[in-house]
Protein backbone atom coordinates (compact mmCIF):
# COMPACT_ATOMS: atom_id res chain seq x y z
CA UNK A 1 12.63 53.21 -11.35
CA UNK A 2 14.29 53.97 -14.73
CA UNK A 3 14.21 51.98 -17.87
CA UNK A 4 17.22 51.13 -19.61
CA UNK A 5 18.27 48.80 -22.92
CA UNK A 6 21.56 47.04 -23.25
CA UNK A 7 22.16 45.32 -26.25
CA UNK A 8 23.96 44.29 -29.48
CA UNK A 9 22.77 43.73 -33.16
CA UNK A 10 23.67 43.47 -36.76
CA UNK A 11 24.56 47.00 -36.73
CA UNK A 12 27.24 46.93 -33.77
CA UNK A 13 28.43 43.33 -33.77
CA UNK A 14 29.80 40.72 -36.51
CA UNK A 15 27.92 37.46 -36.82
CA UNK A 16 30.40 35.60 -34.71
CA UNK A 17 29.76 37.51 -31.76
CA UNK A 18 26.13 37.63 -31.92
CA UNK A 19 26.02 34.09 -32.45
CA UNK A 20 28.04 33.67 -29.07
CA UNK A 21 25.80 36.00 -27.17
CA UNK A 22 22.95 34.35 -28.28
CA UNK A 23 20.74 33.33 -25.14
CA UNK A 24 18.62 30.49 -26.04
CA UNK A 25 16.36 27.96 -23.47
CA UNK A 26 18.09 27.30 -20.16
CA UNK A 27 21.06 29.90 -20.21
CA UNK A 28 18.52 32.95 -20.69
CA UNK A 29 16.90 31.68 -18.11
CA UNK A 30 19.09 31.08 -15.79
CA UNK A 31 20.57 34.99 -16.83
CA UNK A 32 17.34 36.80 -16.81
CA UNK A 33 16.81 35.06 -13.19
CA UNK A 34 20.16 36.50 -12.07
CA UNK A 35 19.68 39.64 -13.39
CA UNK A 36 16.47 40.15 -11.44
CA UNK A 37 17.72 38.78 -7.94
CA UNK A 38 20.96 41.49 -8.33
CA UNK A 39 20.62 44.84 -6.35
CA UNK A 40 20.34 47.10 -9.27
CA UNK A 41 17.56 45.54 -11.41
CA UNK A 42 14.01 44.76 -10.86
CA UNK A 43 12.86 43.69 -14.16
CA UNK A 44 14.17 42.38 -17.28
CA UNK A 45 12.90 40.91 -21.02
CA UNK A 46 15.29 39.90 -23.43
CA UNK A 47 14.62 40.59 -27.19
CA UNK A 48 16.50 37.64 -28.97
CA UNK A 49 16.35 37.31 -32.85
CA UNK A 50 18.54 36.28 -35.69
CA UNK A 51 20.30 39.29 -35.72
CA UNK A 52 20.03 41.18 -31.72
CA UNK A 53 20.12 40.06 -28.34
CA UNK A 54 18.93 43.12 -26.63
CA UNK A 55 18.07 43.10 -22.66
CA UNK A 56 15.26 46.05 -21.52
CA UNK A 57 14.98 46.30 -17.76
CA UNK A 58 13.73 48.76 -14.69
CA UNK A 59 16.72 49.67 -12.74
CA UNK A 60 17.60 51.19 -9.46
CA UNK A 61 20.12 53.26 -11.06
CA UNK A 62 22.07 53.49 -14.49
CA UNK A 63 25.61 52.62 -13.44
CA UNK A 64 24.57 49.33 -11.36
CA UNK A 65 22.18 48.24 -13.94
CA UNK A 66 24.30 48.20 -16.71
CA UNK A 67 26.92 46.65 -14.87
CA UNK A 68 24.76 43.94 -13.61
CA UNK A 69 23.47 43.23 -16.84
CA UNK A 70 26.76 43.39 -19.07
CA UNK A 71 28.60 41.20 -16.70
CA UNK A 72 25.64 38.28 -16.18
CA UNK A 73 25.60 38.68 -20.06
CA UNK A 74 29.20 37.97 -20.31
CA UNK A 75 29.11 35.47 -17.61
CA UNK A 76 26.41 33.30 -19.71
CA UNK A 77 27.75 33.57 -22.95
CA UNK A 78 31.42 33.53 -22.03
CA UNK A 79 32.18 36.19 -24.21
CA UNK A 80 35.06 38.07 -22.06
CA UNK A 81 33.59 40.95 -20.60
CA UNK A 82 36.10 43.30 -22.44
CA UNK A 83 35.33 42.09 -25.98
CA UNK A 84 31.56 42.53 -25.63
CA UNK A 85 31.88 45.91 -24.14
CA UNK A 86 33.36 46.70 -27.39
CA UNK A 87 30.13 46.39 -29.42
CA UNK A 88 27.24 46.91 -26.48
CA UNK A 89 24.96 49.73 -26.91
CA UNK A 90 23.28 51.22 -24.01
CA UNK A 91 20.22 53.51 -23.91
CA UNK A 92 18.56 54.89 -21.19
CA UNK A 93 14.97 56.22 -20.36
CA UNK A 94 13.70 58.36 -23.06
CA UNK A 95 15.84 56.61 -25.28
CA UNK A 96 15.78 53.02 -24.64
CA UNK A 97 11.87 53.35 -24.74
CA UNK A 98 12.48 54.95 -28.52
CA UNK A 99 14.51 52.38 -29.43
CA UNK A 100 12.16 49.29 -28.49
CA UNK A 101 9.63 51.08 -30.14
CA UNK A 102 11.55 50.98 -33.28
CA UNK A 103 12.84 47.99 -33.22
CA UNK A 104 8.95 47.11 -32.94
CA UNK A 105 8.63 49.03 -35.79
CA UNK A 106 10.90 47.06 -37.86
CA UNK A 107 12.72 50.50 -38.25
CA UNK A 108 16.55 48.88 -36.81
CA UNK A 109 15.92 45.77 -38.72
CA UNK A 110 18.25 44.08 -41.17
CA UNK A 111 15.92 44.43 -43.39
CA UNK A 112 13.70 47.54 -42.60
CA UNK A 113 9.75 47.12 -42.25
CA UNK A 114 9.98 43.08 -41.80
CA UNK A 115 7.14 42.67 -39.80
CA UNK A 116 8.48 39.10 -37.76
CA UNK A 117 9.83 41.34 -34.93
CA UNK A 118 6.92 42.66 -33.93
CA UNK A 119 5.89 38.71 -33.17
CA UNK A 120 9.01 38.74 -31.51
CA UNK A 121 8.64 41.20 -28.95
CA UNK A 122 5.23 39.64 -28.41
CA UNK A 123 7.04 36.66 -27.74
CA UNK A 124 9.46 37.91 -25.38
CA UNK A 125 6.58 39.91 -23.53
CA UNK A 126 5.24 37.03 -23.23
CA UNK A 127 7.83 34.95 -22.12
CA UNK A 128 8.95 37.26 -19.34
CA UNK A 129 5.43 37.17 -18.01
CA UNK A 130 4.74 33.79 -17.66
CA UNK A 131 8.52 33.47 -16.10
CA UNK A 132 8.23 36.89 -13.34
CA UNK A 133 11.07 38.57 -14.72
CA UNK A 134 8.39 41.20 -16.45
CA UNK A 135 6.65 43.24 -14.36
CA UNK A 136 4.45 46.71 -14.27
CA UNK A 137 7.03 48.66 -16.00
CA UNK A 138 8.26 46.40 -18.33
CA UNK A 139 4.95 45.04 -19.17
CA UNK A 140 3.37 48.88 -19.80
CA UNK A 141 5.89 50.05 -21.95
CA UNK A 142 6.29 46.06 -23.89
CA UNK A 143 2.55 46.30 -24.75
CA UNK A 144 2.71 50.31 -25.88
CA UNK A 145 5.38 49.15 -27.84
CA UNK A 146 2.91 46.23 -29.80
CA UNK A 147 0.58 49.06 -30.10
CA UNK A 148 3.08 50.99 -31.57
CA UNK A 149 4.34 48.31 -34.09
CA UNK A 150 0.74 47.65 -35.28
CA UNK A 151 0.04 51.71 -36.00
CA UNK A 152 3.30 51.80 -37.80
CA UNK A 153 2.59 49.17 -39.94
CA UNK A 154 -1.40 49.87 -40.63
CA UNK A 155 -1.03 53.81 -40.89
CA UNK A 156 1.95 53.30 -42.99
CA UNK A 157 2.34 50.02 -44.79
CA UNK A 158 5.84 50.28 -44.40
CA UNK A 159 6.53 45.97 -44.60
CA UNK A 160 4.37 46.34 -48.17
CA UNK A 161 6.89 49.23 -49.65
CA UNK A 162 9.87 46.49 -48.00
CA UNK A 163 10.43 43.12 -47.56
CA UNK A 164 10.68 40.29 -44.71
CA UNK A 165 13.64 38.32 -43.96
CA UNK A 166 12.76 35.29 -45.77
CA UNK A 167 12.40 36.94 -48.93
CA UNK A 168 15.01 39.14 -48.18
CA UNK A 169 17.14 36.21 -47.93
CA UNK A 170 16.08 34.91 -50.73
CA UNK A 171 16.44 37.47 -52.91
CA UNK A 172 20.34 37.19 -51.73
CA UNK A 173 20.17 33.10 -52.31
CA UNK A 174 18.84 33.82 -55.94
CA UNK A 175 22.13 34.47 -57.14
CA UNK A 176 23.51 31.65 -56.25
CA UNK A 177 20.51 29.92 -57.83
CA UNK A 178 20.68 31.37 -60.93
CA UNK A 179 16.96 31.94 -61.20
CA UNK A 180 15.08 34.65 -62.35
CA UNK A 181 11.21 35.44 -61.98
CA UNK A 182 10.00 33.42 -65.16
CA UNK A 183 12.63 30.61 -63.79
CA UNK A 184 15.27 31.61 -66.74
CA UNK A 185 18.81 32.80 -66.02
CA UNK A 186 18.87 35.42 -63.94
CA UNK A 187 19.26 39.28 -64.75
CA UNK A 188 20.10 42.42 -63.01
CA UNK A 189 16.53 43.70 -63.33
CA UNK A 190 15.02 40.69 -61.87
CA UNK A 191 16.77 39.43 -58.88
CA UNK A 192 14.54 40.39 -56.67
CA UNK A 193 11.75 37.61 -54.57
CA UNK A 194 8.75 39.28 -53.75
CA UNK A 195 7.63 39.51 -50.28
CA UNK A 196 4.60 37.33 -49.29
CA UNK A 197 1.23 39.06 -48.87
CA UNK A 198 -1.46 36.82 -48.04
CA UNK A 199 -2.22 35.47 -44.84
CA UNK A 200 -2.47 31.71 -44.56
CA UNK A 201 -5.69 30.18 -43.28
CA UNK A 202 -6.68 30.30 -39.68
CA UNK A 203 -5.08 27.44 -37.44
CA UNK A 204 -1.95 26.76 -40.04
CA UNK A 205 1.37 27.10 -38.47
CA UNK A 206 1.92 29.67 -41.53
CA UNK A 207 -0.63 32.11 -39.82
CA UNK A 208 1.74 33.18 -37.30
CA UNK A 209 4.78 33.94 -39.61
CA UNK A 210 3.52 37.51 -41.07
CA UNK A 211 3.89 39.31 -37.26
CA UNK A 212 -0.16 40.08 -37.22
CA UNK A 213 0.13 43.05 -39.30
CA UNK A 214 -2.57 42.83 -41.14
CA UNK A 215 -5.38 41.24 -43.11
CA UNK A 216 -5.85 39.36 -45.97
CA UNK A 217 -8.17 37.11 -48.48
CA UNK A 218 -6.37 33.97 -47.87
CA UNK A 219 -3.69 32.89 -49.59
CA UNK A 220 -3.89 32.57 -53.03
CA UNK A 221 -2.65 30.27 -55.66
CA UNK A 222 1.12 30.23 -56.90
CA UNK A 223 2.01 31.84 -59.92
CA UNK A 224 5.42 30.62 -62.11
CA UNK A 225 7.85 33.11 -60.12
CA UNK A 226 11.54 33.49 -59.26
CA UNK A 227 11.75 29.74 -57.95
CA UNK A 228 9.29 28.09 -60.67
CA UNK A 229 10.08 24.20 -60.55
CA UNK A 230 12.95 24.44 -57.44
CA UNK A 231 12.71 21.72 -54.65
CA UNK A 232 12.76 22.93 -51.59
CA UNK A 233 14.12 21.77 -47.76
CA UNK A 234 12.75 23.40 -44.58
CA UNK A 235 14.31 22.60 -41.57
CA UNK A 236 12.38 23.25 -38.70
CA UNK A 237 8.45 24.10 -38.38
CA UNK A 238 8.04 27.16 -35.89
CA UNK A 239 7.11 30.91 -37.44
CA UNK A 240 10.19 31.87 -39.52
CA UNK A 241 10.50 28.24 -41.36
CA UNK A 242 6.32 28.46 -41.90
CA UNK A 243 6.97 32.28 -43.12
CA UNK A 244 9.49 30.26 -45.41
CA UNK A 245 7.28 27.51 -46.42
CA UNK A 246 4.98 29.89 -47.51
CA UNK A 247 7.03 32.42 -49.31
CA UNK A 248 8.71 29.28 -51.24
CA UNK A 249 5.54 28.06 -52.30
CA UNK A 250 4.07 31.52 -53.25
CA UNK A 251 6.64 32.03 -55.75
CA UNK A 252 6.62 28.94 -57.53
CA UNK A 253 8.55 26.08 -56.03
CA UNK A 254 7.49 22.67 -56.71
CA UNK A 255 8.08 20.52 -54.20
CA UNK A 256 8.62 21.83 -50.22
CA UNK A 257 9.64 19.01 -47.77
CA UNK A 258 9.53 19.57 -44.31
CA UNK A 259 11.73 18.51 -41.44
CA UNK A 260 11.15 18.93 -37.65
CA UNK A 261 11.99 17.27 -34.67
CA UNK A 262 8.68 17.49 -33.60
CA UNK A 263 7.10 15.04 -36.25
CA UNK A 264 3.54 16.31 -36.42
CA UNK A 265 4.80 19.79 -35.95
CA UNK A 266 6.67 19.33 -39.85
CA UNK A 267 3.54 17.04 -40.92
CA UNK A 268 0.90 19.75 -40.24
CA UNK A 269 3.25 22.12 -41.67
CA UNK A 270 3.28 20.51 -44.89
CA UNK A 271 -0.73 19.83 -44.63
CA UNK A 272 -1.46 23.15 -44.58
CA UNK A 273 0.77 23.96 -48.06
CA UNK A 274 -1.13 21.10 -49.77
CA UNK A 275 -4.29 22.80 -48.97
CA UNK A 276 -2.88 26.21 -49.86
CA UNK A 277 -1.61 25.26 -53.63
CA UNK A 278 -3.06 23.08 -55.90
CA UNK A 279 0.57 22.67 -57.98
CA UNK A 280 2.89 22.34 -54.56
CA UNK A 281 3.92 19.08 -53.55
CA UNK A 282 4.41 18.90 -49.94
CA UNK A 283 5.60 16.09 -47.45
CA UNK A 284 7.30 16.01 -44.15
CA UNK A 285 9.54 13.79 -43.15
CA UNK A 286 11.65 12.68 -39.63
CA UNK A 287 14.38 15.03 -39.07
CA UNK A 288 17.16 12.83 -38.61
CA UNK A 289 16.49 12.00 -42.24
CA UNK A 290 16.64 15.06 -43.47
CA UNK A 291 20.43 14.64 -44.82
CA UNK A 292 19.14 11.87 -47.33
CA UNK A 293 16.68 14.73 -48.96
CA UNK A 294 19.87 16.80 -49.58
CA UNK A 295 20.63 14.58 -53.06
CA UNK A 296 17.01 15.95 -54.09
CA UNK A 297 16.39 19.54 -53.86
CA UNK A 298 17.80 22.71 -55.28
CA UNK A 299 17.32 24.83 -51.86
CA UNK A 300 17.75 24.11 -48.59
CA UNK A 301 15.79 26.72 -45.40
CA UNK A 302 17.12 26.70 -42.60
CA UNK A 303 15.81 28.22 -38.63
CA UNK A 304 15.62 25.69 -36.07
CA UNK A 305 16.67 27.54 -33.56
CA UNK A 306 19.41 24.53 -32.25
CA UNK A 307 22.02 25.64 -29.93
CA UNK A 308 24.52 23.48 -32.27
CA UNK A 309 24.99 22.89 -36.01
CA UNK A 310 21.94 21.04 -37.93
CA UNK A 311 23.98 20.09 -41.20
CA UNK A 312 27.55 19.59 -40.53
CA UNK A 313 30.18 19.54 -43.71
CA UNK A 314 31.09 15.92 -43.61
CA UNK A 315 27.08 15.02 -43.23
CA UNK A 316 26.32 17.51 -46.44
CA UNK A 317 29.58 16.00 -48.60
CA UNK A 318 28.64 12.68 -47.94
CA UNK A 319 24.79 13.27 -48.83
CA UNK A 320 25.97 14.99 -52.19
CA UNK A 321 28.60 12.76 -53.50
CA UNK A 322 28.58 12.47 -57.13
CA UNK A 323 25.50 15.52 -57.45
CA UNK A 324 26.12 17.63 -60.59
CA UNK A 325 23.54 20.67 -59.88
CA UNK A 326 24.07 23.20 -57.08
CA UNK A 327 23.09 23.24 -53.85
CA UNK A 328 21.57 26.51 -52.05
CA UNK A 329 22.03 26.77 -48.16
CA UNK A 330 19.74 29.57 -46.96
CA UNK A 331 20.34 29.56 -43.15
CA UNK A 332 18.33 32.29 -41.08
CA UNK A 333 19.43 30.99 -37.54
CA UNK A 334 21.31 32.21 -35.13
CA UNK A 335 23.35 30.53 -34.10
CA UNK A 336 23.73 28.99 -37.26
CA UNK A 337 22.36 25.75 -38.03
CA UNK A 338 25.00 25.05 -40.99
CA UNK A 339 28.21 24.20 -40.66
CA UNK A 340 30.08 27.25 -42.38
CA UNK A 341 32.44 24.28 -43.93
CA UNK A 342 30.38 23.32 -46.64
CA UNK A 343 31.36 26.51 -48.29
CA UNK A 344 34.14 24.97 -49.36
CA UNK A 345 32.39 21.64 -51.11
CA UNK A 346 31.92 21.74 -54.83
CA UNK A 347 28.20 22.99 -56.04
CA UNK A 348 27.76 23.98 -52.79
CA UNK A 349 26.77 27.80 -51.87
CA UNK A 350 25.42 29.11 -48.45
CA UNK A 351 23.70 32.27 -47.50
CA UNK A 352 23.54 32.93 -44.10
CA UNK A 353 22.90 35.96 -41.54
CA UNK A 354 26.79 37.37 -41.81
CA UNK A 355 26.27 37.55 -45.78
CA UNK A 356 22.48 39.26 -45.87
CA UNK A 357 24.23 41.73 -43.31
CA UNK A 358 26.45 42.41 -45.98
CA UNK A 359 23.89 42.52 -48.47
CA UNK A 360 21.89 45.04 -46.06
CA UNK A 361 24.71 47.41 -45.12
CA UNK A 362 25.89 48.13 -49.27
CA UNK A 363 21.91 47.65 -50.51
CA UNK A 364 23.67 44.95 -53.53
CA UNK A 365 20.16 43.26 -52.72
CA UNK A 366 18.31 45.95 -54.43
CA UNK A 367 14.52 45.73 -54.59
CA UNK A 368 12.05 47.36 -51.35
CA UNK A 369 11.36 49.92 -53.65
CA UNK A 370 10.87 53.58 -52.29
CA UNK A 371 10.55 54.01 -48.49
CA UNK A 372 11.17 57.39 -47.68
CA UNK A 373 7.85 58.94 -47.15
CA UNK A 374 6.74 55.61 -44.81
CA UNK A 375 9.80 55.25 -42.98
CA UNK A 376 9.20 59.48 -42.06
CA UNK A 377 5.88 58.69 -41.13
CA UNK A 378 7.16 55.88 -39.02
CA UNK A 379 9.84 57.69 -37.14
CA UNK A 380 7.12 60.74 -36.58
CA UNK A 381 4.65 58.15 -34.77
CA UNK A 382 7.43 56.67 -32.71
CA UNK A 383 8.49 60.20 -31.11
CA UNK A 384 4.24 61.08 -30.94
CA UNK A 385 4.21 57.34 -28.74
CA UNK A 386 7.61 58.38 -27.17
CA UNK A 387 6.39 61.81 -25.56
CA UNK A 388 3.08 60.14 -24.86
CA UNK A 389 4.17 57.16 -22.59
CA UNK A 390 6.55 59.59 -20.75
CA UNK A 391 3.63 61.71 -19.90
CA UNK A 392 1.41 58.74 -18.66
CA UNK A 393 4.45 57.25 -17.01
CA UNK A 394 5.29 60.35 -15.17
CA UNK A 395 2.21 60.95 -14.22
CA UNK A 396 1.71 57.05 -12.71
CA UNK A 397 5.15 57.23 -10.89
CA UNK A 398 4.31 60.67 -9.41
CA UNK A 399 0.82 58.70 -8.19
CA UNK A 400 2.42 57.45 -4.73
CA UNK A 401 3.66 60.56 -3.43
CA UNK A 402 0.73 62.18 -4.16
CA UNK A 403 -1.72 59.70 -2.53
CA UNK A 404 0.97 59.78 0.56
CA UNK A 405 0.16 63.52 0.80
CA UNK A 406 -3.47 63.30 0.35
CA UNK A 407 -3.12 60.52 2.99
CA UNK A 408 -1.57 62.74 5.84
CA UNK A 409 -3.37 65.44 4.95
CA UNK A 410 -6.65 62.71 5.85
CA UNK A 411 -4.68 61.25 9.06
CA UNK A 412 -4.50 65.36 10.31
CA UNK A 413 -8.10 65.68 9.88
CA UNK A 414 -8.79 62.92 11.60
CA UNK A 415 -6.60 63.44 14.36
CA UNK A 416 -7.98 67.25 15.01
CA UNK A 417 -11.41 65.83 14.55
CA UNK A 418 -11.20 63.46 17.00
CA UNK A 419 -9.44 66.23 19.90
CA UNK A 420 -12.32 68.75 18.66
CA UNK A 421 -15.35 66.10 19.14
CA UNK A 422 -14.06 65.47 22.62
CA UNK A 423 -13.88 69.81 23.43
CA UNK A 424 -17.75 70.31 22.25
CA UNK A 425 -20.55 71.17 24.01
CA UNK A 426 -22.42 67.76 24.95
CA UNK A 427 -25.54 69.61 23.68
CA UNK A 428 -24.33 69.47 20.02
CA UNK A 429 -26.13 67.49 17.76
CA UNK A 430 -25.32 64.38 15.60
CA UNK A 431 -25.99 66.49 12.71
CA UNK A 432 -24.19 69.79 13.33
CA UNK A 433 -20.81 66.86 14.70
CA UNK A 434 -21.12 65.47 10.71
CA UNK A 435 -21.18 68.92 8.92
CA UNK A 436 -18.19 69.74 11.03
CA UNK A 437 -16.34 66.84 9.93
CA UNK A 438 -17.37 66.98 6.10
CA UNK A 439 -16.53 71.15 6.48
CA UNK A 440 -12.93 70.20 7.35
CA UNK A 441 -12.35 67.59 5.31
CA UNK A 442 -13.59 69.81 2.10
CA UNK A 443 -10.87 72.57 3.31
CA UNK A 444 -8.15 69.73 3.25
CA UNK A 445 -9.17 68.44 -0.32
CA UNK A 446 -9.74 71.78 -2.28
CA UNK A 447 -6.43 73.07 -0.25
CA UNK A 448 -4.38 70.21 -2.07
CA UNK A 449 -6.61 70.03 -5.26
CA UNK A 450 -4.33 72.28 -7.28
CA UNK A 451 -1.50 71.29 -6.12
CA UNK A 452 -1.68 67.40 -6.57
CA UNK A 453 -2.90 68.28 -10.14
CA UNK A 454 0.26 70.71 -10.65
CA UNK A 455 2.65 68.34 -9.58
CA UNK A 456 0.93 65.54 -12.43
CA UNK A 457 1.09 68.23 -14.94
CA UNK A 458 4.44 69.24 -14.12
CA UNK A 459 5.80 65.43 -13.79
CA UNK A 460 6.15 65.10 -17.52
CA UNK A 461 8.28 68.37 -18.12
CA UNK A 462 12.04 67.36 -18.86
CA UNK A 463 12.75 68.15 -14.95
CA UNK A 464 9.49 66.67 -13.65
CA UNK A 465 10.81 64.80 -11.34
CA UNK A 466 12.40 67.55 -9.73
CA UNK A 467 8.91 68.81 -8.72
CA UNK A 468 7.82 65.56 -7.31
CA UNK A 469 11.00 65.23 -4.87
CA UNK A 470 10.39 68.62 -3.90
CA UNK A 471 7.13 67.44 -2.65
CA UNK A 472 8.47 64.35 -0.48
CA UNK A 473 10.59 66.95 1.00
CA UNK A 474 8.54 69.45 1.81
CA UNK A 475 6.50 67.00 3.70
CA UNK A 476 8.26 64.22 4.44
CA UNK A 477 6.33 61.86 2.92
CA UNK A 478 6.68 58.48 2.12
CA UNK A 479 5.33 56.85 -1.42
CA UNK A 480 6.36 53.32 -0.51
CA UNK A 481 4.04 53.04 2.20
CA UNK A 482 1.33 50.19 1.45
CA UNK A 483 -1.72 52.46 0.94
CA UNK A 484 0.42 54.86 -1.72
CA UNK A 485 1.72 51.46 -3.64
CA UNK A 486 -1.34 50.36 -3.92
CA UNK A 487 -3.17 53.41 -5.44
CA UNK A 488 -0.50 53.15 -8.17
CA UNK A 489 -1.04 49.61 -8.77
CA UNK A 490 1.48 47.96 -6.78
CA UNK A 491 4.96 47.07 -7.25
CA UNK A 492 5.41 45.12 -9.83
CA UNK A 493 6.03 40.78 -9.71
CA UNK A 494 9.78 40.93 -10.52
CA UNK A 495 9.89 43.74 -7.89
CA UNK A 496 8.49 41.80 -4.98
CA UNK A 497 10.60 38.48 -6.21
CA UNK A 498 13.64 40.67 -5.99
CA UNK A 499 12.42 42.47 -2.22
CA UNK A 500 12.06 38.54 -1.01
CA UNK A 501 15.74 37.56 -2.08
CA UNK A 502 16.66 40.42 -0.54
């Protein structure tokens, strides 16, 4: 069983192809299912954010896992096979597991530190458990890589020397806005929207927007910031819309309305930032009237997560007819909730995921301040965690030919006791029969005591698994049979669900 990553983000792919890969509801599904009942793969989570759709699975083999992942991805997002080859990365073993753990890091991120993947990959963990498609592989190295996420970011405080997305994003948007901190015009040396550091109050829909990195005093009162007096639209109410309520309201807007199509999802929402801040006004209100706020606020947040446009041109022009003060479109989705049309209305201006990209790959943002010395210590505990779950995973997959030697070593014993008992003297005690038996089987366990801990030892060299075939040769052992799986835990849910297809 290998592990292998197949995948493509903001740093291989334009916008417009992510947003076509995206795998959202029903078609991940109905891909991850596939992927598991193929040949080749046994288990599979998928990592989908705003700016990667990566796929981590335990494969039979390299070549017939990647090519029964790439071409279920291409069948599901139909993306010709061709084109996304073009901008798919593959990793493999050592390396896929050092990427997840840095993307769990926040290290590969758009912007780098953001703690919101990290609730991410708990999410998709999650997700592939309570579907099948995650089993003991995937499931051992998906919570190592949470534990390695929450080191880097309490050893190291990398997301305090950076940013998040949402304030990333608006950092971008402030341009457009024309606002600086003190809400005068803005200048070059204060473009730049602080990221949120509080944590909201236990039970608010904001509490699980800041990735559980950390903890906090509550969340404290607003002070007149970068978007002092602005009139903000959310659209949507799950973890990156609360992480922008939040941020929105930390730095000074006035008035945050929330829209959801859950109803009491957007009203609780809102709740929770009128007991947060005593000079935010906050209401929610249905989401298919969330077009007729549009002729009221400055700044509009959107991440639904909709499979098809939120706010289309024609819905935007009509709503703000005759308006003489811009319009900000923030939109964090993927795929993207605004229609890219209203680009071209008058006082209108959108940000969205292709333009922080931008913003990301030149650094025109500015702000994060200095990051080198956490972003070494970050990359130093991801190759420490690396070189430690290759050790203990080693170790765990060498387990079954090990017990399958230590097993017909036992079935010998037993078989040579048995022919001896029957060749003694009738006159031979009960007692003397049992120290006979406990004689040979303590010259059968201190014969293969050094050995079996050798071959453990030696399993996490670069060729350990060299050592470990060697033993199944030598004697013809078996590690699949059902005593040797389960000593090593058994195979794993996905595993089984793929033997039964079979």
């Amino acid at each position: 069983m290998s592990v292998l990553a197949v995948g493509l983000s903001h740093r291989s792919s334009p916008v417009a192809l992510l947003e076509r890969v995206a795998l959202n509801g029903e078609a991940r599904t109905k891909a991850v299912g596939e992927m598991v009942g193929s040949d080749s793969v046994n288990e599979v989570m998928v990592v989908s954010t705003c700016n990667r759709t990566e796929v981590y699975a335990d494969v039979e083999a390299f070549h017939g896992g990647v090519a029964a992942i790439t071409e279920l991805l291409s069948w599901h997002s139909g993306v010709p096979l061709g084109e996304l080859s073009e901008h798919l990365y593959v990793h493999y073993e050592d390396r896929a597991v050092q990427h997840l753990f840095s993307v769990t890091c926040g290290l590969d991120s758009m912007v780098v530190g953001e703690g919101q993947i990290l609730g991410q990959v708990r999410d998709a963990l999650k997700e592939g458990q309570d579907t099948g498609s995650v089993g003991r592989v995937l499931n051992d190295l998906g919570q190592r890589a949470l534990r390695v996420g929450k080191r880097a970011h309490t050893e190291t405080h990398l997301d305090h020397a950076g940013a998040d997305m949402v304030s990333f994003g608006l950092t971008v948007a402030a341009r457009d806005l024309g606002l600086g901190p003190t809400g005068a015009d803005e200048t070059t040396a204060d473009r730049t929207v602080p990221a949120v550091g509080a944590v909201p109050p236990v039970g608010c829909p904001m509490s699980a927007s800041a990735g559980d990195t950390g903890d906090g005093p509550g969340l404290a009162r607003p002070s007149r910031g970068p978007l002092s007096g602005l009139r903000v639209l959310v659209l949507g109410a799950g973890s990156m819309s609360a992480l922008s309520a939040n941020t929105v309201s930390r730095q000074g807007a006035a008035t945050v309305v929330v829209a959801n199509r859950t109803p009491e999802r957007a009203a609780r929402l809102a709740e929770c930032l009128t007991e947060a801040y005593d000079t935010v006004r906050s209401r929610s209100v249905p989401f298919a009237d969330a077009a007729g706020v549009l002729a009221d606020v400055d700044l509009v947040i959107s991440c639904t997560g909709a499979q098809g446009l939120v706010l289309t041109a024609d819905a935007v022009a009509e709503a703000t007819a005759g308006r003489t003060r811009p319009l900000v479109f923030l939109d964090l989705a993927l795929p993207r909730d605004i229609d890219p049309a209203v680009r071209d209305l008058p006082g209108v201006r959108l940000v969205d995921i292709e333009d922080l990209r931008l913003a990301a790959a030149t650094g025109s943002a500015g702000g994060g301040g200095d990051r080198s010395g956490a972003l070494t210590l970050v990359r130093g505990i991801v190759d420490e965690e690396v070189t430690e779950f290759r050790t203990v995973r080693r170790a765990n997959q060498v387990t079954p030919t090990v017990v399958a030697l230590r097993s017909q070593a036992r079935d010998v014993v037993e078989a040579e006791l048995s022919r001896l008992h029957g060749r003694l003297p009738d006159d031979i005690d009960d007692r003397t029969r049992e120290e006979i038996t406990r004689a040979m089987r303590r010259v059968a366990d201190k014969l293969l005591h050094r050995p079996t801990v050798r071959v453990k030892e030696l399993a996490a060299a670069p060729d350990g698994e060299s050592y470990e075939a060697a033993l199944r040769q030598l004697f013809d052992l078996d590690p699949k049979t059902p005593e040797a799986l389960t000593a090593s835990g058994g195979p794993s849910t996905a595993a089984r669900s793929a033997q039964e297809k079979a």
